[in-house]
Protein backbone atom coordinates (compact mmCIF):
# COMPACT_ATOMS: atom_id res chain seq x y z
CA UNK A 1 157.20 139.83 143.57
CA UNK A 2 154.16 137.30 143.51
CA UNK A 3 151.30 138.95 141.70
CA UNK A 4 147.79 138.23 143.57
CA UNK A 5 145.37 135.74 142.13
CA UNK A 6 143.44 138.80 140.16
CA UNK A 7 146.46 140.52 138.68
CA UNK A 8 147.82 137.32 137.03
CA UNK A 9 144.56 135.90 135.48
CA UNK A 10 144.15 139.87 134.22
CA UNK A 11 147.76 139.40 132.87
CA UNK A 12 146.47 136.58 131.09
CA UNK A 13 143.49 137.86 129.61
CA UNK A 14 145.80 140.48 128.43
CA UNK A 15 148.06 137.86 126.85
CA UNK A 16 144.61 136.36 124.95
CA UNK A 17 143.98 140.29 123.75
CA UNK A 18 146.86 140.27 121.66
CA UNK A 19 145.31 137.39 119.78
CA UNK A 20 142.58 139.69 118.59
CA UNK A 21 141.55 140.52 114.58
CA UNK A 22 140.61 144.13 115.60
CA UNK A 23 142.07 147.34 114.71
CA UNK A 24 139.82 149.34 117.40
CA UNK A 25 139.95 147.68 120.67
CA UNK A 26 141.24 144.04 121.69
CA UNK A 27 140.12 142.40 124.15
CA UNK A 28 140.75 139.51 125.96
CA UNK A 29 138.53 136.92 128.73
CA UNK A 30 139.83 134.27 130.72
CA UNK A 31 136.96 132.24 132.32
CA UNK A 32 138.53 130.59 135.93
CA UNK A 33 137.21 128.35 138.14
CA UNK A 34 138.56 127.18 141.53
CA UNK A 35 142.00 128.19 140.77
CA UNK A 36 141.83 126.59 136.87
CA UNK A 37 141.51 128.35 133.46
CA UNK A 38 138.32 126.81 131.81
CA UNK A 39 138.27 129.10 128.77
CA UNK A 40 139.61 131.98 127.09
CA UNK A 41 138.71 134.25 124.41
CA UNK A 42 139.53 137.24 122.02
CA UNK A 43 137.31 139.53 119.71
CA UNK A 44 137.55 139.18 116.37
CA UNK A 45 135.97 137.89 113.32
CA UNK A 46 134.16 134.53 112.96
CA UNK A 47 136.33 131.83 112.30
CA UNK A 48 137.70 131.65 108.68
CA UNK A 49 135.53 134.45 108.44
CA UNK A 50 136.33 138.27 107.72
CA UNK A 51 138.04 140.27 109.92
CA UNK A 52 139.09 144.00 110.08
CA UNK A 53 143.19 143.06 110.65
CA UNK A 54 143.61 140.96 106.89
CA UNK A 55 141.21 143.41 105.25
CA UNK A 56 142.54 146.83 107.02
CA UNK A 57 139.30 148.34 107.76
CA UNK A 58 137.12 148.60 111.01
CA UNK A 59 133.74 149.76 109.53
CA UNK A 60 132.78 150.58 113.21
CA UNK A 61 135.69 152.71 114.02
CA UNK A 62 133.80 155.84 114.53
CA UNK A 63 131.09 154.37 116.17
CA UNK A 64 130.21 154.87 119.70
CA UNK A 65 131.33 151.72 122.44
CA UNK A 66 128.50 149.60 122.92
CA UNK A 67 126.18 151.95 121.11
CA UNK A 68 124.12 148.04 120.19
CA UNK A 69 124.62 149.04 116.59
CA UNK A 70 126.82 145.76 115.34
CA UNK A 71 125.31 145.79 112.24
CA UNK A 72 128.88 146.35 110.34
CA UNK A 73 130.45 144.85 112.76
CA UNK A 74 131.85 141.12 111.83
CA UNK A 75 133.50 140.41 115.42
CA UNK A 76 132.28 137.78 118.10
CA UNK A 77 133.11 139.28 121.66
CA UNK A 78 136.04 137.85 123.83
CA UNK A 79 133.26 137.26 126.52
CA UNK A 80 131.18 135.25 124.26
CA UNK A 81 133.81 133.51 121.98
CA UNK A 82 135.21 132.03 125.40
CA UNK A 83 131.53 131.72 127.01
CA UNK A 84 131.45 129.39 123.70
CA UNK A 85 134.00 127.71 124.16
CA UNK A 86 133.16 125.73 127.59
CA UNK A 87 130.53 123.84 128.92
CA UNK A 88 128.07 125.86 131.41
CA UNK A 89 128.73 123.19 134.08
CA UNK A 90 131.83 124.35 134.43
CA UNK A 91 131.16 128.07 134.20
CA UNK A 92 128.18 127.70 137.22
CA UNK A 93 130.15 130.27 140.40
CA UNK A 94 133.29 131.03 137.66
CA UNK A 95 134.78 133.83 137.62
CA UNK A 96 135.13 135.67 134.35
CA UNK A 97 138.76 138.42 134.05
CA UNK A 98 138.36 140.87 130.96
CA UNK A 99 141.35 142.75 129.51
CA UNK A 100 141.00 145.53 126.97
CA UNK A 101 143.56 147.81 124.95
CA UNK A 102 142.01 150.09 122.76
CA UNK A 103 145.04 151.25 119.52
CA UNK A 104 147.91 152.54 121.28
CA UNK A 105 145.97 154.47 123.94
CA UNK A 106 146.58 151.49 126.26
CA UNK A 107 144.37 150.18 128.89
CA UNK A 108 140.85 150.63 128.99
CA UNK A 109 138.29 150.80 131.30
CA UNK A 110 136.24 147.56 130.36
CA UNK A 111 132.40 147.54 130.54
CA UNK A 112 131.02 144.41 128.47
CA UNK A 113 127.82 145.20 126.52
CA UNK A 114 124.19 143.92 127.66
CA UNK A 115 124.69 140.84 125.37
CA UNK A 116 127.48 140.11 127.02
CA UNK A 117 126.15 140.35 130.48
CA UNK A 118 123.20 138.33 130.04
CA UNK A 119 125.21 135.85 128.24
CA UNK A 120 127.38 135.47 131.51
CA UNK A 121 124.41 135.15 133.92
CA UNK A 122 122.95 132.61 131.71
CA UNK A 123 126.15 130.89 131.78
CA UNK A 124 126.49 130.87 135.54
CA UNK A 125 129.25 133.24 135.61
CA UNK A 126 129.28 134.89 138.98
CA UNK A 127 131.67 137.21 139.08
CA UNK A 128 133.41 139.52 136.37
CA UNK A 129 137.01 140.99 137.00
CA UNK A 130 138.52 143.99 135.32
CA UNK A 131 140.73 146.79 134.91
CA UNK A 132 139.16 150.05 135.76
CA UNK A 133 141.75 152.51 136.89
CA UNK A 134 142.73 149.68 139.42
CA UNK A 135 141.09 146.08 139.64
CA UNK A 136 137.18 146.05 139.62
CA UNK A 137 135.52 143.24 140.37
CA UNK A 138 131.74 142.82 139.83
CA UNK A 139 129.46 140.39 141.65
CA UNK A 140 126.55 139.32 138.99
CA UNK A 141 124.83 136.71 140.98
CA UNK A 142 125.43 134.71 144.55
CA UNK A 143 126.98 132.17 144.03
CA UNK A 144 124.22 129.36 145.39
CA UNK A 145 121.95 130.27 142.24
């Protein structure tokens, strides 16, 4: 069966997860635009950077999600590393699918952190898709802005 439009971009941004240098919780972002994937992006560290998967240690692993505390945290966001990754004209009225497994738990209910929302709206992303119990899709701003 044909997944809808939603359910395969999510698929992909779970694909891009997999790609991620954390041991706590990977996510993955798939920025889309009529139809076309304009950007993707994992958590992780910088590039050529540290990250928790060579060294074996997540120094945040205790902490609470999106407690704003990143201090001893190395990791760029999925939503910003792909927000990075593509020009702003193209993400003006894009849609933006987040994917996130935390350990072995499985899916998670994704909520991206104030950073990361402003970061979107400044972009021109207008709407944010994600898994939460079933799909869950967000409007941030109309899309004439």
């Amino acid at each position: 069966m044909r997944p809808d439009v939603d359910t395969y971009y999510l698929n992909i941004a779970k694909a891009v997860a997999v790609r991620s240098t954390c041991l706590r919780r990977q996510y993955g972002a798939v920025i889309v635009k009529n139809d076309e994937i304009i950007s993707t992006g994992y958590n992780g560290g910088v590039r050529g950077g540290i990250n928790c998967s060579d060294d074996g240690i997540c120094p945040r692993i205790n902490q609470p999600h999106n407690s704003g505390d990143y201090s001893l945290c190395h990791g760029v966001h999925a939503e910003q590393n792909a927000i990075i990754s593509a020009s702003r004209s193209e993400m003006i009225g894009s849609t933006m699918y987040l994917f996130g497994v935390e350990n072995e738990q499985g899916i998670i209910d994704v909520e991206p952190c104030p950073i990361c929302k402003r970061l979107m709206l400044n972009a021109g992303i207008s709407k944010l898709v994600t898994v939460s119990g079933s799909i869950h899709i967000q409007q941030f701003i109309k899309e004439d802005k």
